[in-house]
C-alpha atoms as a PDB file:
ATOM      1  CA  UNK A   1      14.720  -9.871-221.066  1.00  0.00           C
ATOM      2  CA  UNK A   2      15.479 -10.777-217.669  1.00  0.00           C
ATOM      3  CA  UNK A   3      11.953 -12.088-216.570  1.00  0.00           C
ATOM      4  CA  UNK A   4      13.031 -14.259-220.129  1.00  0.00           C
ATOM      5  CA  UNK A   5      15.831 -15.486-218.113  1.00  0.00           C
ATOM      6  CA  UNK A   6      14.679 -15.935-214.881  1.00  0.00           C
ATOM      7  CA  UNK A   7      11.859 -18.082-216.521  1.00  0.00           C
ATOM      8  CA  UNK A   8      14.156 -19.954-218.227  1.00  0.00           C
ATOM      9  CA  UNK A   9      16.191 -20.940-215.130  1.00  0.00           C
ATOM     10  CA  UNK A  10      13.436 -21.821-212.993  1.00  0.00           C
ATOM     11  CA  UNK A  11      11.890 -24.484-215.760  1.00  0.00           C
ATOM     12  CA  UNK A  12      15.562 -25.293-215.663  1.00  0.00           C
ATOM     13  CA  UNK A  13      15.755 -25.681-211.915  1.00  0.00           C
ATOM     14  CA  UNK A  14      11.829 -27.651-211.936  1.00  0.00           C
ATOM     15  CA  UNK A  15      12.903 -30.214-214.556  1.00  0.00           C
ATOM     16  CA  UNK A  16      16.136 -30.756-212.958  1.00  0.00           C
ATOM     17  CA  UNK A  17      14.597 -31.532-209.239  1.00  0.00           C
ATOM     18  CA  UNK A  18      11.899 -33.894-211.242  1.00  0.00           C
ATOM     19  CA  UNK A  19      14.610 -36.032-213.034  1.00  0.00           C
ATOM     20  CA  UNK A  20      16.778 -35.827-209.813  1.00  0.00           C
ATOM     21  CA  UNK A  21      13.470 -37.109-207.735  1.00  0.00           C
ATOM     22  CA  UNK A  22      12.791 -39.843-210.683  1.00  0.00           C
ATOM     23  CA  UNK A  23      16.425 -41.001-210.787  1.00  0.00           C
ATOM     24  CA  UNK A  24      16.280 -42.125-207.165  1.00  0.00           C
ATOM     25  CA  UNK A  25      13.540 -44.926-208.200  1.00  0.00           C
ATOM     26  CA  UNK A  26      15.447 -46.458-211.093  1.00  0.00           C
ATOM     27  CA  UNK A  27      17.615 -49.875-210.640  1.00  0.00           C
ATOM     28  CA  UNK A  28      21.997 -48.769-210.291  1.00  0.00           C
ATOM     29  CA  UNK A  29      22.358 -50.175-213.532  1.00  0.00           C
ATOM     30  CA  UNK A  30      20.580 -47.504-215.533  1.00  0.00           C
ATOM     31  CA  UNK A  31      21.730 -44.724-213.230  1.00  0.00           C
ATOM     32  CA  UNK A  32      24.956 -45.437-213.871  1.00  0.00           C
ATOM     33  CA  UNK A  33      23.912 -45.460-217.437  1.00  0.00           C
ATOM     34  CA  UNK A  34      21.858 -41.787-216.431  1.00  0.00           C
ATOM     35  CA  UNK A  35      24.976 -40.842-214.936  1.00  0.00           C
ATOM     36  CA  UNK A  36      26.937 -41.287-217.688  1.00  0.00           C
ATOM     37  CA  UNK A  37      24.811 -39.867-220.170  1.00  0.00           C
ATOM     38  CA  UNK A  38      24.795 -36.582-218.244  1.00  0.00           C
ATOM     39  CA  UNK A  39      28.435 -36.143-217.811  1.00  0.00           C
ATOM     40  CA  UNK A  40      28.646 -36.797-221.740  1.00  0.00           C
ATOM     41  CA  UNK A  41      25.785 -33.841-221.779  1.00  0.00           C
ATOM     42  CA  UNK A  42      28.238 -31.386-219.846  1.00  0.00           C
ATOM     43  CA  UNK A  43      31.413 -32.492-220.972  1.00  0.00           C
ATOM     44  CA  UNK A  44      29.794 -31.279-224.732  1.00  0.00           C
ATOM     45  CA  UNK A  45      27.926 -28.438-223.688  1.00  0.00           C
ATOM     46  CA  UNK A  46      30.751 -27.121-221.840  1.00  0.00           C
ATOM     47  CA  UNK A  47      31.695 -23.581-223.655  1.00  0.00           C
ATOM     48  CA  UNK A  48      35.241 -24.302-225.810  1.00  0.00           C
ATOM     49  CA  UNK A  49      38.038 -21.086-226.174  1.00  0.00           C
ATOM     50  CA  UNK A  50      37.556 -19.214-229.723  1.00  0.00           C
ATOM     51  CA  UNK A  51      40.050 -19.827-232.450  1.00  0.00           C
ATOM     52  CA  UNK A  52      41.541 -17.144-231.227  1.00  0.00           C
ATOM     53  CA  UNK A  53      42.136 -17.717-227.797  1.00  0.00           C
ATOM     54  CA  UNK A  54      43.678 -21.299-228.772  1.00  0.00           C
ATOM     55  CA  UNK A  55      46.360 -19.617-231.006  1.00  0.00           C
ATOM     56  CA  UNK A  56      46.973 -17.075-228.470  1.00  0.00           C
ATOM     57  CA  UNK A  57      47.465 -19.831-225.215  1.00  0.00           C
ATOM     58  CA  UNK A  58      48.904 -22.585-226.540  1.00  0.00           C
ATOM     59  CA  UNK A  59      48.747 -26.176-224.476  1.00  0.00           C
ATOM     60  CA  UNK A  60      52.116 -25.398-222.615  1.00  0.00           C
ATOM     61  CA  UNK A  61      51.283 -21.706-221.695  1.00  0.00           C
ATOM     62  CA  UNK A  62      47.389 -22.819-220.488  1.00  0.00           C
ATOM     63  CA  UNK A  63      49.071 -25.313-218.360  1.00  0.00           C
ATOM     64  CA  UNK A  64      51.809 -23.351-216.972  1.00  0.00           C
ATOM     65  CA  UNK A  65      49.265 -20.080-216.354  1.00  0.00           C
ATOM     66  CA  UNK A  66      45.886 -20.359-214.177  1.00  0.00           C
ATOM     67  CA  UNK A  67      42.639 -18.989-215.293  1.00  0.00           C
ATOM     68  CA  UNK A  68      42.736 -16.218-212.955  1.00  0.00           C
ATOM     69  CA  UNK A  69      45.862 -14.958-214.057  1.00  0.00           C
ATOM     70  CA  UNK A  70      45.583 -14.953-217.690  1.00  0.00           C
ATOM     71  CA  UNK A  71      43.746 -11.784-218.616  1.00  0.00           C
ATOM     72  CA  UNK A  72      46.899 -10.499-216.301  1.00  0.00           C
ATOM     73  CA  UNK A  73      49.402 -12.254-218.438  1.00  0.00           C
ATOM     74  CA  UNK A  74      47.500 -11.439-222.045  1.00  0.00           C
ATOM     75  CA  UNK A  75      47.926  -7.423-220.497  1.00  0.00           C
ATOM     76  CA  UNK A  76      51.640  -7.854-219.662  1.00  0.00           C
ATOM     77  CA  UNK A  77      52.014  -9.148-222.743  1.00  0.00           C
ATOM     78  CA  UNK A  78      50.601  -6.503-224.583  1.00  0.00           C
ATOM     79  CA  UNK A  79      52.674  -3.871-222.769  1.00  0.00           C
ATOM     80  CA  UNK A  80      55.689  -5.195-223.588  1.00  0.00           C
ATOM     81  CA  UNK A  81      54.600  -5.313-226.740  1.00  0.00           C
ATOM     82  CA  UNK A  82      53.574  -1.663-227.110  1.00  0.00           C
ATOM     83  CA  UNK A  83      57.141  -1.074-224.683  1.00  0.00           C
ATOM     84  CA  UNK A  84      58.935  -2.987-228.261  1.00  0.00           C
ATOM     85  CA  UNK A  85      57.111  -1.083-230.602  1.00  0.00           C
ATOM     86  CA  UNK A  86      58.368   1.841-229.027  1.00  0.00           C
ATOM     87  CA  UNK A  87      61.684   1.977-228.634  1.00  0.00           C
ATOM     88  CA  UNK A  88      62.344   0.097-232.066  1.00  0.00           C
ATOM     89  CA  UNK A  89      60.480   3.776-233.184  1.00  0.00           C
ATOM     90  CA  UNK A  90      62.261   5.567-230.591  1.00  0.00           C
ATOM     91  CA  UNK A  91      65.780   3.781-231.392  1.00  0.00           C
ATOM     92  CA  UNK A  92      65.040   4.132-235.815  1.00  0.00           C
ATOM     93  CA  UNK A  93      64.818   7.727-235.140  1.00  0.00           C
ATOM     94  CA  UNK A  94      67.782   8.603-232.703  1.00  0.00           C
ATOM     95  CA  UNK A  95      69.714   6.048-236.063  1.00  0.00           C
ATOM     96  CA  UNK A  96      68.516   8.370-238.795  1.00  0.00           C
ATOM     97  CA  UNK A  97      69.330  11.543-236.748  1.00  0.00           C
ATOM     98  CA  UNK A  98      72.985  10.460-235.968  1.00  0.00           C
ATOM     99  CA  UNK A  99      72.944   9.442-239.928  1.00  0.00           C
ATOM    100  CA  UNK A 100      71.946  13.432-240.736  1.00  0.00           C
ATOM    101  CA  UNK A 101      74.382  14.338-238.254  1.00  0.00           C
ATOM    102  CA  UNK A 102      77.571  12.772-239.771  1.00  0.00           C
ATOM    103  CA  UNK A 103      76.486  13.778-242.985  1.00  0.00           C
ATOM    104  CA  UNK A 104      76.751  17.710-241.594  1.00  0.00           C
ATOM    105  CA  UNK A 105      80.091  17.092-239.377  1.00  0.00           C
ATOM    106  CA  UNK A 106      81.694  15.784-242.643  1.00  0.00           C
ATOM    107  CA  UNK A 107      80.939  17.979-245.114  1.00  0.00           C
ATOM    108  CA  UNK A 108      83.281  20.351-246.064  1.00  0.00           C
ATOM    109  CA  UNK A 109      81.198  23.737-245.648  1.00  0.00           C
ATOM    110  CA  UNK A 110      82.183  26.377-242.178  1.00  0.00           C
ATOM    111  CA  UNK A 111      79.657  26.357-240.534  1.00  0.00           C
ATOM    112  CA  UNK A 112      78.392  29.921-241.145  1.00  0.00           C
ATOM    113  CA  UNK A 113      77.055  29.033-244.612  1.00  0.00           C
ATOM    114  CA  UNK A 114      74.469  26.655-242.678  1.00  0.00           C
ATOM    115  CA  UNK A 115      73.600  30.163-240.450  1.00  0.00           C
ATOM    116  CA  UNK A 116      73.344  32.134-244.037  1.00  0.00           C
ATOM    117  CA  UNK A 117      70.022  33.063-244.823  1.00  0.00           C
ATOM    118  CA  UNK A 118      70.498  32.230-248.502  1.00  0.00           C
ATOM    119  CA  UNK A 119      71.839  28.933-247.798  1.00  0.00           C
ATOM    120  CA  UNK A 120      68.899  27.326-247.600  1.00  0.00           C
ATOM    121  CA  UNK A 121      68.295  28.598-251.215  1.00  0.00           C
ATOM    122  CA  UNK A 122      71.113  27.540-252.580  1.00  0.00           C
ATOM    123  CA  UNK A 123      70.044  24.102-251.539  1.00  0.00           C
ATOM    124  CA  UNK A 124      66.531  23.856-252.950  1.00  0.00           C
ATOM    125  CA  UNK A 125      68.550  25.231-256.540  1.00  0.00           C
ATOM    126  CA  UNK A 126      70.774  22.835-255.999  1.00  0.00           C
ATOM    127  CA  UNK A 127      68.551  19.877-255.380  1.00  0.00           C
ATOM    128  CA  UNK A 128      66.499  20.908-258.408  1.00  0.00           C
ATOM    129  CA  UNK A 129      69.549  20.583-260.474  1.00  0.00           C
END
């Protein structure tokens, strides 16, 4: 595969030094004209973001951030993210906990009938009922 490529870019490199060396010989009219043409060429063979990558950056942000920094950003992003995730988790939990709590603190019952062995079968009857 890379002999494939190396190929490749030397024909690339040949036919690019023969235009260049027939360009020189041609009135400024139709260079400009050659000039043009190529810079057309680029400007549409140039590589465009995925769909993905334009939702994800919009105009402002791709302005705003350079190239080199991006991946950067797109991982700080992420973490705090992930950071989000986890303490909404983290902070639902501690919430239902407190909710078990109170329920415990207010009930009526000493607390030696939670320490009874038989208590916790006198729930599961109870819940059945």
């Amino acid at each position: 595969m890379k002999t494939q490529d190396f190929n490749e870019e030397r024909l690339a490199r040949r036919m690019a030094a023969h235009l260049s060396a027939g360009a020189r010989d041609v009135d400024d009219r139709i260079g400009e004209r050659l000039r043009l043409a190529r810079e057309q060429a680029l400007a549409a063979h140039r590589p465009r973001p995925g769909l993905l990558a334009r939702l994800a950056m919009p105009a402002l942000v791709r302005g705003l951030i350079p190239p080199v920094a991006r991946p950067a950003a797109v991982a700080v992003l992420l973490l705090a993210v992930l950071f989000a995730g986890d303490y909404y988790v983290t902070w639902s939990r501690v919430a239902s906990l407190q909710d078990v709590d109170m329920a415990l603190l207010i009930d009526d019952l000493p607390i030696d009938a939670y320490l009874d062995k038989d208590f916790k079968a006198w729930l599961q009857d109870d819940s059945r009922s």
